[in-house]
Protein backbone atom coordinates (compact mmCIF):
# COMPACT_ATOMS: atom_id res chain seq x y z
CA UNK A 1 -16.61 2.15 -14.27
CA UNK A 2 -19.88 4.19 -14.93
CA UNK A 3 -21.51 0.81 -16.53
CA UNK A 4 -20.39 -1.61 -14.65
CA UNK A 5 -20.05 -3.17 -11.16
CA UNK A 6 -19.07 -6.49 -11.52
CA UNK A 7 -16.25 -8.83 -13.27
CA UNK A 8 -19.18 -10.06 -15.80
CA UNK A 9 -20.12 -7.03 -16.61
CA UNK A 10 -16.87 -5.96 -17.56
CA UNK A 11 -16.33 -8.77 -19.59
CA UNK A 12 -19.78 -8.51 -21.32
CA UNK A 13 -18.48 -5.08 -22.17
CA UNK A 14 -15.20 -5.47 -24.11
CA UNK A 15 -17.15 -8.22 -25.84
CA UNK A 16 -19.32 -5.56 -27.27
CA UNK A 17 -17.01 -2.83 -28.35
CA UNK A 18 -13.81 -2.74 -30.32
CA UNK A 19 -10.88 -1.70 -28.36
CA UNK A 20 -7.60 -1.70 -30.56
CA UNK A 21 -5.74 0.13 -27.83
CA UNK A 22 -5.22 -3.63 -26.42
CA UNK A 23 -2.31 -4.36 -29.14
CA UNK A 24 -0.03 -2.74 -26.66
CA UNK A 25 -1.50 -2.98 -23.22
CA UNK A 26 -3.32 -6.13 -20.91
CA UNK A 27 -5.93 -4.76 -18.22
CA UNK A 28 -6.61 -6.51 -14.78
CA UNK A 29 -10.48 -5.89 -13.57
CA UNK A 30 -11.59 -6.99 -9.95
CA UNK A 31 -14.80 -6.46 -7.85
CA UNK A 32 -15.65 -6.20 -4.24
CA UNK A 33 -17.34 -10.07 -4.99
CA UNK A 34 -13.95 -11.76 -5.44
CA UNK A 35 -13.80 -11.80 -8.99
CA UNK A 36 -10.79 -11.14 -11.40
CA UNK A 37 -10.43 -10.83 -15.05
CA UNK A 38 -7.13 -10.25 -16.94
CA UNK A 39 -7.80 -8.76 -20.92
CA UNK A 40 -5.78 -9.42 -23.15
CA UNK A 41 -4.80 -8.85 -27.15
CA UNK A 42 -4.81 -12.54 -29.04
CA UNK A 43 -2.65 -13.76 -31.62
CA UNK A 44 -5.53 -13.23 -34.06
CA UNK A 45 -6.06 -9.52 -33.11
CA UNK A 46 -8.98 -10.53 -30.51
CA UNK A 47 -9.51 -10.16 -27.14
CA UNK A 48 -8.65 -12.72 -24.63
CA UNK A 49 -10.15 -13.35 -21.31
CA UNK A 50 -7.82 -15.14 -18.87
CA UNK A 51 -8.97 -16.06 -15.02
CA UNK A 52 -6.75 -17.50 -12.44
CA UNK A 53 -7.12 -20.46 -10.88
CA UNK A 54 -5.49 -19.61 -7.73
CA UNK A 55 -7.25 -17.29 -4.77
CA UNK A 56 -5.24 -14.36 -6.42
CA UNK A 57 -4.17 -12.97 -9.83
CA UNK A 58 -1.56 -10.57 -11.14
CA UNK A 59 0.10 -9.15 -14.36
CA UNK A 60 3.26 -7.38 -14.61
CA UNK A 61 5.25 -5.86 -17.91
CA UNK A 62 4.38 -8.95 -20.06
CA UNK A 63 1.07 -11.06 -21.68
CA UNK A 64 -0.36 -13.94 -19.41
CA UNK A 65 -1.13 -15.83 -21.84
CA UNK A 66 2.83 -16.25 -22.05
CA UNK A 67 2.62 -18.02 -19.55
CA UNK A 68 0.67 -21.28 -20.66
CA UNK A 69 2.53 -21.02 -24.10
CA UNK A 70 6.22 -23.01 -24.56
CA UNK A 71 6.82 -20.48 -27.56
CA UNK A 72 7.59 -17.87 -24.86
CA UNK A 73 8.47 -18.73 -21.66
CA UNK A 74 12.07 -18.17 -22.28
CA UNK A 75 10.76 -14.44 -22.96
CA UNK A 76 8.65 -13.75 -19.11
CA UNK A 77 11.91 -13.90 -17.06
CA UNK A 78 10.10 -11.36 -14.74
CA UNK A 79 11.20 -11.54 -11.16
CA UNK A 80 8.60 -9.05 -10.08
CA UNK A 81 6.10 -11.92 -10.98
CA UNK A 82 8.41 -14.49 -9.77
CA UNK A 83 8.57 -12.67 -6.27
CA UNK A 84 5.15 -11.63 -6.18
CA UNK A 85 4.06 -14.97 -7.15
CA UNK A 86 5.89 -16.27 -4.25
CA UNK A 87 4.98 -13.84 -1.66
CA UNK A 88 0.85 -14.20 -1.85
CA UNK A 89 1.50 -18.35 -2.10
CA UNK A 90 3.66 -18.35 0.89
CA UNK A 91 1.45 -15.88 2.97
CA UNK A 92 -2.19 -16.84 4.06
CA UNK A 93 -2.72 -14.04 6.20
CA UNK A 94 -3.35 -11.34 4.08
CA UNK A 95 -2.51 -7.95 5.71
CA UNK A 96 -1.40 -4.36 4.87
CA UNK A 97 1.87 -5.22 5.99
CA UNK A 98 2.01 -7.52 3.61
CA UNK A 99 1.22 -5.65 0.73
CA UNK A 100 3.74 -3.13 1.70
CA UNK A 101 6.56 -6.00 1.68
CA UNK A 102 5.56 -7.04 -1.32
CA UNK A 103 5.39 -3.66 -3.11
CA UNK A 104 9.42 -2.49 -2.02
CA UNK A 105 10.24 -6.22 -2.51
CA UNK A 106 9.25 -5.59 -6.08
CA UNK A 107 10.60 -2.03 -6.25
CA UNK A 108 12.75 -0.80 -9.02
CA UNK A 109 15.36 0.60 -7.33
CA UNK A 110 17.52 2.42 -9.59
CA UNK A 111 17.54 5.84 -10.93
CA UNK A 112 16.43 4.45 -14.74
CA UNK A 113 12.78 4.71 -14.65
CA UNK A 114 11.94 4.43 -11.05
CA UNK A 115 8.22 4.00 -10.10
CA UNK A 116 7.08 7.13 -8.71
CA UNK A 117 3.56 6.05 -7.70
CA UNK A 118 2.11 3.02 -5.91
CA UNK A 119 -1.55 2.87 -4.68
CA UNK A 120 -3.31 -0.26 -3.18
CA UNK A 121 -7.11 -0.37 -3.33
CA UNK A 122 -9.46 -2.01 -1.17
CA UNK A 123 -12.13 -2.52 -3.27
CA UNK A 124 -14.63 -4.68 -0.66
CA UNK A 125 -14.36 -1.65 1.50
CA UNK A 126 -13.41 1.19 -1.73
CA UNK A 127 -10.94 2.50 0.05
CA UNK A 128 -7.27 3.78 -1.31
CA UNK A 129 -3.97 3.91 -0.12
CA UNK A 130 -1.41 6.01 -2.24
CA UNK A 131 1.91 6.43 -1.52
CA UNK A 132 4.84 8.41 -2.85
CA UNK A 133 8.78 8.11 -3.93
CA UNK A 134 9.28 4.81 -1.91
CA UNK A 135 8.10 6.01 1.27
CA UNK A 136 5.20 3.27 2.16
CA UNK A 137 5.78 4.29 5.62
CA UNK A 138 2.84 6.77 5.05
CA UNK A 139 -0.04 6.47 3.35
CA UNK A 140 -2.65 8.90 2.15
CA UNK A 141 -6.07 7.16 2.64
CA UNK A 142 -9.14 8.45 1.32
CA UNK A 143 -12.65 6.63 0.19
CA UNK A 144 -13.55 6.37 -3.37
CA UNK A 145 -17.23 6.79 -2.81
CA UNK A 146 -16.68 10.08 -0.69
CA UNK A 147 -14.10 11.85 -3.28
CA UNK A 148 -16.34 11.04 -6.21
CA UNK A 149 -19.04 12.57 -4.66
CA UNK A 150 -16.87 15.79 -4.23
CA UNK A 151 -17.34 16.39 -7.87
CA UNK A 152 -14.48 16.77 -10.83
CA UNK A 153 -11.62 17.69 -9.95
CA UNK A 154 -8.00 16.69 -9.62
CA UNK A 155 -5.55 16.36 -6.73
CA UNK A 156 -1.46 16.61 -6.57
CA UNK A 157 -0.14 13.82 -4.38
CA UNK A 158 2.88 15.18 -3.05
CA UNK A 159 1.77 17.73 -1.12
CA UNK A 160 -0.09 16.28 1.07
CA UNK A 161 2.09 13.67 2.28
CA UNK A 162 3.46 15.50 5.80
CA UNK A 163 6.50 13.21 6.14
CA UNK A 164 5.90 11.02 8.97
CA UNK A 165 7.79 7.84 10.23
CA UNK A 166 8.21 6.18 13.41
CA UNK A 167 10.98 6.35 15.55
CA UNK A 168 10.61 4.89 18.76
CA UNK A 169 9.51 2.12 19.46
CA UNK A 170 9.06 0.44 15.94
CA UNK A 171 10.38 -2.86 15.84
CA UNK A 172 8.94 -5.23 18.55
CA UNK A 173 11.16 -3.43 20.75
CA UNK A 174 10.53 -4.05 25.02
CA UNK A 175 9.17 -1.59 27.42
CA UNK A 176 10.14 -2.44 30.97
CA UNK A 177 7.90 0.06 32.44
CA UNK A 178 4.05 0.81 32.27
CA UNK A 179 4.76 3.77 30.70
CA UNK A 180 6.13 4.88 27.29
CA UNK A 181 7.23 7.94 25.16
CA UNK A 182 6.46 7.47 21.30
CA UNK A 183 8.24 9.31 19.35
CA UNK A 184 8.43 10.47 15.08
CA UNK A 185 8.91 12.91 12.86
CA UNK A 186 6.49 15.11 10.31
CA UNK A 187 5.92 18.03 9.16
CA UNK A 188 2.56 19.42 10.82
CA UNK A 189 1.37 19.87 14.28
CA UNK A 190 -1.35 18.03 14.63
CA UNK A 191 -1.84 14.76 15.23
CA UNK A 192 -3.59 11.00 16.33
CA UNK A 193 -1.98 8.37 17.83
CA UNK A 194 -3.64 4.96 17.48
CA UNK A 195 -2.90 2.57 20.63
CA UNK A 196 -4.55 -0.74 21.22
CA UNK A 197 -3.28 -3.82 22.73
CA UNK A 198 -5.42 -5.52 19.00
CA UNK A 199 -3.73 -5.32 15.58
CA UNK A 200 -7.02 -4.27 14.30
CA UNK A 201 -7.27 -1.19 16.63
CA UNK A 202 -10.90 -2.29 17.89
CA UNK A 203 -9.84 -1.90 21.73
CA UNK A 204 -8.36 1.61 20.92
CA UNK A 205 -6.74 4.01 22.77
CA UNK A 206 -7.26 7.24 21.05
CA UNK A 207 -4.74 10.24 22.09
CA UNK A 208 -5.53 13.59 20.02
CA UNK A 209 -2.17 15.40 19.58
CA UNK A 210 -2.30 19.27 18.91
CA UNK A 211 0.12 21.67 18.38
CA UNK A 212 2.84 19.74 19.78
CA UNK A 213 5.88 22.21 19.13
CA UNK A 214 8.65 20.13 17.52
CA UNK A 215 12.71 19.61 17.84
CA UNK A 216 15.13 18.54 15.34
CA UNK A 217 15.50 15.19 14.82
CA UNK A 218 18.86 14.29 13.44
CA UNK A 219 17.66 11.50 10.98
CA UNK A 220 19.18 11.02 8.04
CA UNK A 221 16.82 10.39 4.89
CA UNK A 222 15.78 7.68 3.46
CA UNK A 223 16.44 7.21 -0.07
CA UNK A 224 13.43 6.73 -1.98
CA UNK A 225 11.42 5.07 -4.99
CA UNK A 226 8.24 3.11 -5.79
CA UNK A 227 7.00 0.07 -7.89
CA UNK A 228 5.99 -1.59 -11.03
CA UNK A 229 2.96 -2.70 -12.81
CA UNK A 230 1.30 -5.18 -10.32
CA UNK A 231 -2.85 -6.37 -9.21
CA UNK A 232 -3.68 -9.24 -6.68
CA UNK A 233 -6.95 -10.18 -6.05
CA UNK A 234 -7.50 -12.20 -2.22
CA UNK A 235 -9.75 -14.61 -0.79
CA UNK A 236 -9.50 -15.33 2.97
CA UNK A 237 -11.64 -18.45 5.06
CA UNK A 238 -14.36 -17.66 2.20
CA UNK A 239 -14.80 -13.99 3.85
CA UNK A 240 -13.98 -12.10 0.76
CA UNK A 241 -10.73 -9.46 1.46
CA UNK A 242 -10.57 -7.90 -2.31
CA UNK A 243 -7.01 -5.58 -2.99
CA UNK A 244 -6.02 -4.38 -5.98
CA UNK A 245 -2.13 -3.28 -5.97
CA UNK A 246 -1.99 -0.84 -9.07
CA UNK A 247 1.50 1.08 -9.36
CA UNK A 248 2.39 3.80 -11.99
CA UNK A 249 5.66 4.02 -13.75
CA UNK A 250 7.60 7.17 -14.20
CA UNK A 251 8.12 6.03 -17.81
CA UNK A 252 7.19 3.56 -20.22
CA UNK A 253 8.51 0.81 -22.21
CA UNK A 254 12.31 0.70 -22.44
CA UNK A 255 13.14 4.12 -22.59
CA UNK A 256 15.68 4.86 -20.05
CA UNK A 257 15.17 7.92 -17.98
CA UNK A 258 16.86 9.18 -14.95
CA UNK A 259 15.24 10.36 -12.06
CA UNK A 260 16.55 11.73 -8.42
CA UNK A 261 13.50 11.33 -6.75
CA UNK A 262 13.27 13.53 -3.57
CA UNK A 263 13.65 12.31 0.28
CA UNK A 264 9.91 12.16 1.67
CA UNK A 265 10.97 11.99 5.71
CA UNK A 266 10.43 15.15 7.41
CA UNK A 267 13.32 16.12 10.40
CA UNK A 268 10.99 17.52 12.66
CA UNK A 269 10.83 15.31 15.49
CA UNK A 270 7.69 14.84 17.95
CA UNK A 271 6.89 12.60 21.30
CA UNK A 272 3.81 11.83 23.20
CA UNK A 273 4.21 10.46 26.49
CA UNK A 274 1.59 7.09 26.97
CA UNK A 275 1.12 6.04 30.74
CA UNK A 276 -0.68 2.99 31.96
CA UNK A 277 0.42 0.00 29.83
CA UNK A 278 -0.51 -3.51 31.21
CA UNK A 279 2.42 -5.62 31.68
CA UNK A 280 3.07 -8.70 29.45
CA UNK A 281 1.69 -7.00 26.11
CA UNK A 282 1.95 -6.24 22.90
CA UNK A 283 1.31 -2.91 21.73
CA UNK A 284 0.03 -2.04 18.40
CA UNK A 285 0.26 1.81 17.46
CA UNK A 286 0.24 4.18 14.23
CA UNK A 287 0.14 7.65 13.43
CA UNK A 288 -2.48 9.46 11.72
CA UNK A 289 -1.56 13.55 10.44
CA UNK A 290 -3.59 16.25 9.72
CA UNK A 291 -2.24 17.78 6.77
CA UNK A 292 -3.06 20.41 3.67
CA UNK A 293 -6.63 20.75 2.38
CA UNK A 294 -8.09 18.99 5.26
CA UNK A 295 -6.49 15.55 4.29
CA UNK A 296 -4.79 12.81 6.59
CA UNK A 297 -2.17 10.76 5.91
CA UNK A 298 -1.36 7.56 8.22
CA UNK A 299 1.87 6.00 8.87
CA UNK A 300 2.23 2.23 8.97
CA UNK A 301 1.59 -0.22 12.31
CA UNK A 302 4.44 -0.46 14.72
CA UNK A 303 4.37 -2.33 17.62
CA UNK A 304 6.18 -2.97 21.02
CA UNK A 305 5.78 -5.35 23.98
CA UNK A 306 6.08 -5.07 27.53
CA UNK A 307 7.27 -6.83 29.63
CA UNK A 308 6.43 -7.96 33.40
CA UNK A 309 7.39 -5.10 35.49
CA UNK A 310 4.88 -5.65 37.99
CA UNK A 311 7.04 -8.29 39.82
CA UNK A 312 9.82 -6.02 40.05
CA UNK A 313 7.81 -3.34 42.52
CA UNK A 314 9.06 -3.50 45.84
């Protein structure tokens, strides 16, 4: 990552040096240009580079070059490729949204080595989205460019998610008046709410929440865990939308290890009251959290409509 900065590079790279370590593992390499690169251990104890010839490319928990060969194909049987596969060939309009379907599509979901990790990176933009024990409700976001420049150091994940999720209204739900009181749960006080009538946020309404006081919420849990091995690499109407999906295992190979992961969804409810909503309109809104050491977290996009409740005044 010190060396190099594109795809070719890369590949010039491992061409150069000996790297035995590839007997057991594959490696997927993108760049903000829209290029991807799987590596991979050959037959005769070289390296193989494999590109896709799709718009995206991905490796899960077995060689790609299985897939071309007849001598294995009875072996891949891997329906986090299979769904995966599916999901970015059915689905042109590549979104976060997306990527979060995909990821707890692909989940492991049982207590045998359950992913504990999942982070999507943006690598046009360098951004990263982490997120913890199944919860891809929230999202801690950070830049690449501005932690490296922070110097060495290392970070514990957990901690600074602050437990938020949506509660009302989350699901395309209808507003009948031109006012409306959002409503979640987390564990700090302070707070954004995102509003715009755009999916994108670039008409925003911007309402600072501080020190809001809370109430219990009686909501129950939500059981959690996170993903497998995974990368997909986008193009979009030739404007270049690069995002790596990169998830860590809690353990390798087939070792079978049981894990109760913990519940990530704080109980302590909030609300924020928004007035002046246009009739006939749909509502995009998320919530952004202040939490420890000065980071945010962000929870994902909900949205609601409203509907004409002008022709109802008297």
């Amino acid at each position: 990552m010190t060396t190099c900065t594109t795809v070719e590079e890369a590949e010039s790279l491992f061409k150069t040096y000996n790297a035995p370590y590839f007997s057991y593992v594959h490696l997927l390499i993108g760049d903000r240009y829209g290029n991807s690169l799987v590596i991979e251990r050959a037959e005769d104890d070289s390296l193989t580079f494999i590109r896709s010839g799709k718009s995206y490319q991905l490796v899960t928990n077995f060689l790609n070059s299985y897939l071309d060969n007849p001598k294995t194909t009875d072996f891949i049987a891997c329906y986090r490729y299979e769904y995966i596969d599916k999901m970015l060939e059915d689905n042109k309009d590549i979104s976060m949204d997306l990527f979060r379907t995909i990821l707890d599509g692909a989940a492991n979901k049982g207590q045998e080595n359950p992913t504990i990790y999942s982070i999507i990176y943006d690598l046009k933009n360098l951004d990263v989205y982490a997120y913890v024990y199944q919860n891809y409700e929230e999202a801690f976001k950070f830049n690449l460019v501005d932690e490296l420049n922070k110097g060495q150091r290392s970070l514990s994940l957990p901690p600074l998610f602050s437990g938020i999720k949506g509660i009302y209204p989350v699901s395309n739900e209808l507003i009948s008046s031109s006012s409306v009181n959002l409503s979640w749960v987390g564990n700090v006080d302070d707070y954004e709410i995102l509003l715009s009538a755009d999916k994108e946020f670039s008409d925003l309404i911007n309402t600072k929440i501080a020190n809001t006081g809370f109430t219990r919420a009686s909501l129950p849990g939500l059981f959690i865990l996170m993903l497998f091995l995974s990368s997909a690499l986008i193009r979009k109407n030739k404007k270049l939308l690069v995002i790596g999906i990169f998830i860590l295992i809690a353990a390798g190979g087939c070792e079978k290890n049981k894990v109760d992961l913990p519940d990530t969804v704080s109980t302590i409810k909030h609300s924020k009251t928004i007035i002046g909503l246009l009739p006939n309109t749909t509502y995009y809104w998320k919530i952004i959290a202040s939490g420890k050491e000065g980071y945010k977290t962000e929870s994902k996009v909900f949205s609601f409509l409203t509907s004409d409740f002008n022709k109802h005044k008297n």
